[in-house]
C-alpha atoms as a PDB file:
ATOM      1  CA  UNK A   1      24.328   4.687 -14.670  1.00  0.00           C
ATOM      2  CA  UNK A   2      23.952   2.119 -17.046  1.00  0.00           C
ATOM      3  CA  UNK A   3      25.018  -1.577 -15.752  1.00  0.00           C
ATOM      4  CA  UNK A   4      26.013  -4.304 -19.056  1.00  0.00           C
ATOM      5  CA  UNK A   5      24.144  -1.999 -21.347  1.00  0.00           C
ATOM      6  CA  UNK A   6      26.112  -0.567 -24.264  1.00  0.00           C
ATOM      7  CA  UNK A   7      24.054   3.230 -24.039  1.00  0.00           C
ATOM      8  CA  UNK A   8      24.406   2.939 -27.973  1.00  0.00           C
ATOM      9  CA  UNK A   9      21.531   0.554 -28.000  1.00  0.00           C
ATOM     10  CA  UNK A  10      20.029   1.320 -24.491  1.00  0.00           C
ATOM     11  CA  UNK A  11      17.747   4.397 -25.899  1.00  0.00           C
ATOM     12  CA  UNK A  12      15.363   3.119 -28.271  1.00  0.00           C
ATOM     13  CA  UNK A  13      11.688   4.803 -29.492  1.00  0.00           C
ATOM     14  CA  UNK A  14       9.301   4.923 -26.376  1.00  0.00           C
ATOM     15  CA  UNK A  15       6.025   5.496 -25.822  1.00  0.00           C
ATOM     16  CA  UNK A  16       6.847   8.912 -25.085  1.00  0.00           C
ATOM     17  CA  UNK A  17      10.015   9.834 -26.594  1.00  0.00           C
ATOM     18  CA  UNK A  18      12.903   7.430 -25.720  1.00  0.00           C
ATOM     19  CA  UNK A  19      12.561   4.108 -23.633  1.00  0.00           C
ATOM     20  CA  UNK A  20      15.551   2.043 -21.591  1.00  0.00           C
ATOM     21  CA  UNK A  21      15.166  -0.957 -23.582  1.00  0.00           C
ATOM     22  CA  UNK A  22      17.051  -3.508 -21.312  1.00  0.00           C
ATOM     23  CA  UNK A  23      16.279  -6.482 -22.971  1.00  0.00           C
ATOM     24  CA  UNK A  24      16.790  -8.590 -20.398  1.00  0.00           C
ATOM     25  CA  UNK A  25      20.323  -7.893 -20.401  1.00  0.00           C
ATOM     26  CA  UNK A  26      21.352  -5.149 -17.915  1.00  0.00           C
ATOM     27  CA  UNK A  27      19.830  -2.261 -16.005  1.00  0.00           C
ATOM     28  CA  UNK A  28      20.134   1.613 -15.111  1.00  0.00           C
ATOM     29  CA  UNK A  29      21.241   2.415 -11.069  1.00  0.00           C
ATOM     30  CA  UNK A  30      19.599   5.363  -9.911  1.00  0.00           C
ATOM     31  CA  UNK A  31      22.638   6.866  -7.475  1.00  0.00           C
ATOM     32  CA  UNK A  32      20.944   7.165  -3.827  1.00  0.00           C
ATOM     33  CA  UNK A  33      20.267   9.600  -2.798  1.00  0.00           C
ATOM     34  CA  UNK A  34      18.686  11.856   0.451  1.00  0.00           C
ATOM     35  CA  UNK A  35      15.131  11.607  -1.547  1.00  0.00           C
ATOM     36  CA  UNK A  36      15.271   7.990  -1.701  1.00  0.00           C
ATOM     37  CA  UNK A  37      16.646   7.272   1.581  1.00  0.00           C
ATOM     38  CA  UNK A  38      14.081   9.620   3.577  1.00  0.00           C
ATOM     39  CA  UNK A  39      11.243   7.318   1.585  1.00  0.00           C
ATOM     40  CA  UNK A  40       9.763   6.070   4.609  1.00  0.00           C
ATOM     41  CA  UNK A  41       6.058   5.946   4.825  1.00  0.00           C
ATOM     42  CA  UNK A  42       4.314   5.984   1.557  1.00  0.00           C
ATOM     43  CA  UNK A  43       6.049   5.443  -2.172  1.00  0.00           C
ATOM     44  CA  UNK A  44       4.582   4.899  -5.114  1.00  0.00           C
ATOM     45  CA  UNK A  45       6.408   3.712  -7.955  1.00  0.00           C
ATOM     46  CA  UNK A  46       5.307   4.070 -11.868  1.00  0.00           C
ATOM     47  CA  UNK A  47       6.216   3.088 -15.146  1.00  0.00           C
ATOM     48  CA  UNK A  48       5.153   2.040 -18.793  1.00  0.00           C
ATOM     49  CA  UNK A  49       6.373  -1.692 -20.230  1.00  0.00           C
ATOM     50  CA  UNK A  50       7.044  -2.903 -23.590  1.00  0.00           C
ATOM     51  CA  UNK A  51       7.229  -6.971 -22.981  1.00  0.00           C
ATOM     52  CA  UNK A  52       9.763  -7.907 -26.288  1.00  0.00           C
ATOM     53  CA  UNK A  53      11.057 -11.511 -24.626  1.00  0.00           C
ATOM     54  CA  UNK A  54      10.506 -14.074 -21.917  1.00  0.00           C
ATOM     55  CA  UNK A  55      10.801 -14.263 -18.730  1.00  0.00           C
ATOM     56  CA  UNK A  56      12.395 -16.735 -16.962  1.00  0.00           C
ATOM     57  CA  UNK A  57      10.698 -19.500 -14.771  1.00  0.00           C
ATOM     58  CA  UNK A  58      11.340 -18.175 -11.426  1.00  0.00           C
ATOM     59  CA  UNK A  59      12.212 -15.192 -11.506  1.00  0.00           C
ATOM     60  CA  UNK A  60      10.695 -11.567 -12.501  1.00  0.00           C
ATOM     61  CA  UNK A  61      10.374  -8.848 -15.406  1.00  0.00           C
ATOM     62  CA  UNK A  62      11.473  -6.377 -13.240  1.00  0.00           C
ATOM     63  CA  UNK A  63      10.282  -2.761 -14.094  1.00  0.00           C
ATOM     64  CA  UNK A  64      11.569  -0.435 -10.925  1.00  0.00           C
ATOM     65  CA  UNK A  65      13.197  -2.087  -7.568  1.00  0.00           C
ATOM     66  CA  UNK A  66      15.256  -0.816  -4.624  1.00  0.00           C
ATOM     67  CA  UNK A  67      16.596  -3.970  -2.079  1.00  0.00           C
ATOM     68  CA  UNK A  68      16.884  -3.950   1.315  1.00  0.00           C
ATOM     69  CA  UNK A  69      20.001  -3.468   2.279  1.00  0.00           C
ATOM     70  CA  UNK A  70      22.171  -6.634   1.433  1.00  0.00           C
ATOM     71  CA  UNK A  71      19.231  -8.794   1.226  1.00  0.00           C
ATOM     72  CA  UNK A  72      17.305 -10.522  -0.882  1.00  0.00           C
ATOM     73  CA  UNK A  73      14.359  -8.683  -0.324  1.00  0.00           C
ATOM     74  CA  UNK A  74      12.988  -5.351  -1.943  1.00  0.00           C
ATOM     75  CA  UNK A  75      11.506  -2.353  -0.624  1.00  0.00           C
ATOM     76  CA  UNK A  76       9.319  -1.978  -3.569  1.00  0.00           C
ATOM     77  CA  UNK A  77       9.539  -4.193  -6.632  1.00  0.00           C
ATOM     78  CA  UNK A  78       7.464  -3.603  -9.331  1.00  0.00           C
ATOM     79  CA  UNK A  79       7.276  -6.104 -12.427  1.00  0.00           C
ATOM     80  CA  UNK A  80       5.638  -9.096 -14.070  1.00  0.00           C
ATOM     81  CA  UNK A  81       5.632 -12.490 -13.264  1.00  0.00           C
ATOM     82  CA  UNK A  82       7.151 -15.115 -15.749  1.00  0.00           C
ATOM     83  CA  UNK A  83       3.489 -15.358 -17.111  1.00  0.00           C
ATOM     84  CA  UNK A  84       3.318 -11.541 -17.532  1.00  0.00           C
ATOM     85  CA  UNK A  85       1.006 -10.788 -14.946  1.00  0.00           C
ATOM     86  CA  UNK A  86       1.785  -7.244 -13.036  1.00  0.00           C
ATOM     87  CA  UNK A  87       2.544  -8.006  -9.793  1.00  0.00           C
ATOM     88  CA  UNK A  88       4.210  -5.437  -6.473  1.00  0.00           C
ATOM     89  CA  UNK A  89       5.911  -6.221  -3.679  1.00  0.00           C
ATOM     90  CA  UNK A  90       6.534  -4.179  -0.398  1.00  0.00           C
ATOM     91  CA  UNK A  91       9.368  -4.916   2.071  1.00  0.00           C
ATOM     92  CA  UNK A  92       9.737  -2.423   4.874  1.00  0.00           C
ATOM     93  CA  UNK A  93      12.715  -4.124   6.650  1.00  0.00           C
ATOM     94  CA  UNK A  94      14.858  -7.148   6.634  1.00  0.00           C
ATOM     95  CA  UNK A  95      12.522  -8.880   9.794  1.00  0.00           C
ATOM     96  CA  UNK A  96       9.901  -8.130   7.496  1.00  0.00           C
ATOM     97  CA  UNK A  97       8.556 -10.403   4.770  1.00  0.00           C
ATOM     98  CA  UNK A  98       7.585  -8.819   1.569  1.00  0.00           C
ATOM     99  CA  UNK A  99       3.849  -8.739   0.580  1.00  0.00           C
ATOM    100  CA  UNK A 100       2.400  -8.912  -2.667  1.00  0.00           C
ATOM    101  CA  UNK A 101      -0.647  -7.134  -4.725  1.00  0.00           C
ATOM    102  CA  UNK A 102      -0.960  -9.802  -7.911  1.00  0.00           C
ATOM    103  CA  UNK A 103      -3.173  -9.100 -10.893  1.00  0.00           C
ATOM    104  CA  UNK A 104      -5.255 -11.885 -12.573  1.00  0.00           C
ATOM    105  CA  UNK A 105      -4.294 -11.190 -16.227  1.00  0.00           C
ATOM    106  CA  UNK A 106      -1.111 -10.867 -18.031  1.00  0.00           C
ATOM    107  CA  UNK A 107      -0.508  -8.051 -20.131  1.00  0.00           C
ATOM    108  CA  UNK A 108      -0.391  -8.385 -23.482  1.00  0.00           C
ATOM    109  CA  UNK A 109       2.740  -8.668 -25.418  1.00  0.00           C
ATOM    110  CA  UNK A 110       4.477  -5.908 -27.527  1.00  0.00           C
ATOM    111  CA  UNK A 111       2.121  -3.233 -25.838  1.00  0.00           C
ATOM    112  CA  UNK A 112       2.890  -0.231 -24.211  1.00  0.00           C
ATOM    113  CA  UNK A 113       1.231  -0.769 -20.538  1.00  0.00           C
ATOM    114  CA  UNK A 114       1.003   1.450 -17.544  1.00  0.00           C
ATOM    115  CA  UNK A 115       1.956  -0.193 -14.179  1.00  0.00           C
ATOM    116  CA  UNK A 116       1.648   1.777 -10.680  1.00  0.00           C
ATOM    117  CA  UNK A 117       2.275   0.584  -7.396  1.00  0.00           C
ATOM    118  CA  UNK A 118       1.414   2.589  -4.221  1.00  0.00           C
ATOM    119  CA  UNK A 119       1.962   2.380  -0.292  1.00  0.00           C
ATOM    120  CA  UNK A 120       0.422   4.574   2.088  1.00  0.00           C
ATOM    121  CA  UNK A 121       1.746   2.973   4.997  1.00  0.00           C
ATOM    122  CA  UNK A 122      -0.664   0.606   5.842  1.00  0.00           C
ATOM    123  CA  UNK A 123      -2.117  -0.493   1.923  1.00  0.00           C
ATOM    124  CA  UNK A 124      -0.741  -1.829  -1.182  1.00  0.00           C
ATOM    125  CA  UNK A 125      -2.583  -1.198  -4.053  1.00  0.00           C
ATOM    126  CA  UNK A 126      -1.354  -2.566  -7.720  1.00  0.00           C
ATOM    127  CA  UNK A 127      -2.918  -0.663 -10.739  1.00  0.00           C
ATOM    128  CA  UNK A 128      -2.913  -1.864 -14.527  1.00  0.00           C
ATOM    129  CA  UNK A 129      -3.652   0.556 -17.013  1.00  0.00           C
ATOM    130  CA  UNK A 130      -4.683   3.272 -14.603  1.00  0.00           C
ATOM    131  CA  UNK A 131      -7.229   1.064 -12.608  1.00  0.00           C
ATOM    132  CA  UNK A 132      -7.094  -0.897  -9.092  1.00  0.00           C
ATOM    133  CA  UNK A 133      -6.147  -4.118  -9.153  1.00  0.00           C
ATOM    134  CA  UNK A 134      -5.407  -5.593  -6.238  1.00  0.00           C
ATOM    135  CA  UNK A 135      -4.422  -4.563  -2.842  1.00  0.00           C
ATOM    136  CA  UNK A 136      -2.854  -5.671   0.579  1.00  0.00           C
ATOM    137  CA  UNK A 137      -3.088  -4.325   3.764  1.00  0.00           C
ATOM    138  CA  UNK A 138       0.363  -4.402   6.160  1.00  0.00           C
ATOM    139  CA  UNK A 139       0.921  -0.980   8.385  1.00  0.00           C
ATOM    140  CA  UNK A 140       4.354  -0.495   8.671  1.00  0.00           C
ATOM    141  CA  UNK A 141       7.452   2.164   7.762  1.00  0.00           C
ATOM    142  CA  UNK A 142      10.092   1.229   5.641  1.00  0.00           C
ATOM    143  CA  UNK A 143      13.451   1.126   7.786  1.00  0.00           C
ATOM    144  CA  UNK A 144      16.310   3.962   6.892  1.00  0.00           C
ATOM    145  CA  UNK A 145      18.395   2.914   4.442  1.00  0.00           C
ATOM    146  CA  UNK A 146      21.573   4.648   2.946  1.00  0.00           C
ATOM    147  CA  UNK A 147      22.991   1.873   1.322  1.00  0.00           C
ATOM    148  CA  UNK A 148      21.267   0.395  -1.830  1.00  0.00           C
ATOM    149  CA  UNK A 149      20.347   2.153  -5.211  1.00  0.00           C
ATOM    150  CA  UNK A 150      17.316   2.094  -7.061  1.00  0.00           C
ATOM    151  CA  UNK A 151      17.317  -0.104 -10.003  1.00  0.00           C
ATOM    152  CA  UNK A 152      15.543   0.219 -13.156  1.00  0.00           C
ATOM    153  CA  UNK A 153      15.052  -2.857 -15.271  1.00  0.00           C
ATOM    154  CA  UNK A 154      16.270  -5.188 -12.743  1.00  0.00           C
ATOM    155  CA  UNK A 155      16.197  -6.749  -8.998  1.00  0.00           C
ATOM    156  CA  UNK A 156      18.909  -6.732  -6.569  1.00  0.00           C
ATOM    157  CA  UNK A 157      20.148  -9.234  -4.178  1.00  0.00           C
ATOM    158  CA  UNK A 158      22.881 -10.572  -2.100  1.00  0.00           C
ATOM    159  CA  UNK A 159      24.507 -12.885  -5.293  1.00  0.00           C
ATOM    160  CA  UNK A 160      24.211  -9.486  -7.110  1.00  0.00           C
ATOM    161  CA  UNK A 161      21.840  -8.295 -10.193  1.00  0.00           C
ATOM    162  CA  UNK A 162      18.865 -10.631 -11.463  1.00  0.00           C
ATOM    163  CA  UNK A 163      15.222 -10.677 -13.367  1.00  0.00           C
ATOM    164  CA  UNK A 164      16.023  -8.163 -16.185  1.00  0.00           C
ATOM    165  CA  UNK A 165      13.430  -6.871 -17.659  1.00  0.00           C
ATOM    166  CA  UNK A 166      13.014  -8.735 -21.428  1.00  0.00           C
ATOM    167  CA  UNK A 167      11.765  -5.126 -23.151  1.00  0.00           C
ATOM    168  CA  UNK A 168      11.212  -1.926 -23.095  1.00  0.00           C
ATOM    169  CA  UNK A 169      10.669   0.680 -19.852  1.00  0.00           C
ATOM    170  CA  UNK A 170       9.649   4.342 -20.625  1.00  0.00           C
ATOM    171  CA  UNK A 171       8.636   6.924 -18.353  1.00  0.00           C
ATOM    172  CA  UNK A 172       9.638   5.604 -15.108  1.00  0.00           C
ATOM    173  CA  UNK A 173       8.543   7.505 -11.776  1.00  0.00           C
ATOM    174  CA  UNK A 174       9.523   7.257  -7.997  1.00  0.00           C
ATOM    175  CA  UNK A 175       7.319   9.018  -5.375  1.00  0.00           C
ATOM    176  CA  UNK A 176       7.732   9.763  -1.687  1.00  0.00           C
ATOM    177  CA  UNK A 177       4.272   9.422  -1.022  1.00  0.00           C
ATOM    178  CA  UNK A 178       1.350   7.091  -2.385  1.00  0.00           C
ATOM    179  CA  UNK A 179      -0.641   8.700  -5.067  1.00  0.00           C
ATOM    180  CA  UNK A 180      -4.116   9.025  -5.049  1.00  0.00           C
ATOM    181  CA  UNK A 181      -6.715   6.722  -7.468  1.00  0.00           C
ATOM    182  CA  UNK A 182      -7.454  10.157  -9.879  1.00  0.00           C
ATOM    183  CA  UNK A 183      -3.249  10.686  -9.883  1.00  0.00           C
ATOM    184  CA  UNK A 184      -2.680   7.190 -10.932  1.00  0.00           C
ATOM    185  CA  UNK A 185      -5.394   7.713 -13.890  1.00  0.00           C
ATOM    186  CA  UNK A 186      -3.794  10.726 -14.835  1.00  0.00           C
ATOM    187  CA  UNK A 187      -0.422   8.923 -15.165  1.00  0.00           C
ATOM    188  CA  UNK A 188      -2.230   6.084 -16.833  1.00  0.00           C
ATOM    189  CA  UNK A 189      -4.339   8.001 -19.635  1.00  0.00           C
ATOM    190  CA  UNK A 190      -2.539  11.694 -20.494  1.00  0.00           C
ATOM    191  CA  UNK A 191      -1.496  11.063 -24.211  1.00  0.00           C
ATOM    192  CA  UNK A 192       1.879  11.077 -24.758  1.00  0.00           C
END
């Protein structure tokens, strides 16, 4: 469902057909459902950016996101930092705060870029372009929730929808388990 989008402008040219080109502006809501609520001990969440804008001091360009229940924290939140740096957070609960895998280097501008993040239950790992990045180790399972959607092209949070993503998203992907290194490539390098 789209959310402050007008869907005559919210399907533009991708990278690989068309894109949800938020523009900082709104979002899509993935409706939960019994796939995404029985995520539980590994996820791994995927998509390509097109960075067309700025993002705002403080916040995030948010890519894919599901929140914790009425929090605001995320279960997984991947995005880019108001500097454009790919960054991914894991929150398994609302006792639970969120840890981060943080690249170095922001991605450059107006440039289709891959961005994975995986959990396995016990390590985050944050790829760029297909490779590694950077990883954090926390074991834990995230806590059953039938409650909050999955959001694409934005955060959620307890005073309601934030850090749009100022661009382009195309080929967006939600896992119930992490994938491996050579799956991540895969997603990273197969020509459109």
């Amino acid at each position: 469902t789209l959310v402050g989008l007008d869907p005559a402008q919210a399907w533009v040219a991708g990278r690989w057909g068309g894109a949800l080109a938020t523009n900082g502006v709104g979002c899509a809501e993935v409706p939960l459902s019994t796939g995404i609520s029985a995520i539980a001990t590994g996820v791994t969440v995927s998509a390509w950016v097109y960075l067309d804008g700025v993002i705002a001091a403080g916040g995030f360009g948010v890519a894919i996101a599901r929140q914790v229940r009425l929090t605001d924290l995320q279960y997984y939140h991947l995005s880019l930092t108001p500097g454009g740096v790919p960054s991914m957070s894991i929150g398994l609960s609302p006792k639970v705060t969120p840890f981060q895998a943080l690249a170095t280097t922001p991605i450059a501008p107006r440039t289709w870029t891959h961005l994975a993040g995986t959990y396995d239950g016990k390590v985050e790992i944050l790829y760029v372009g297909g490779v590694a990045i950077d990883s954090t180790s926390y074991a834990g399972v995230f806590n059953p929730d039938y409650i909050t959607p999955v959001l694409l092209g934005a955060n959620g949070g307890k005073a309601g929808t934030r850090d749009y993503f100022p661009g382009r998203i195309d080929e967006i992907a939600l896992y119930d388990r992490a994938l491996s290194p050579d799956e991540i490539r895969l997603l990273a390098t197969a020509p459109p």
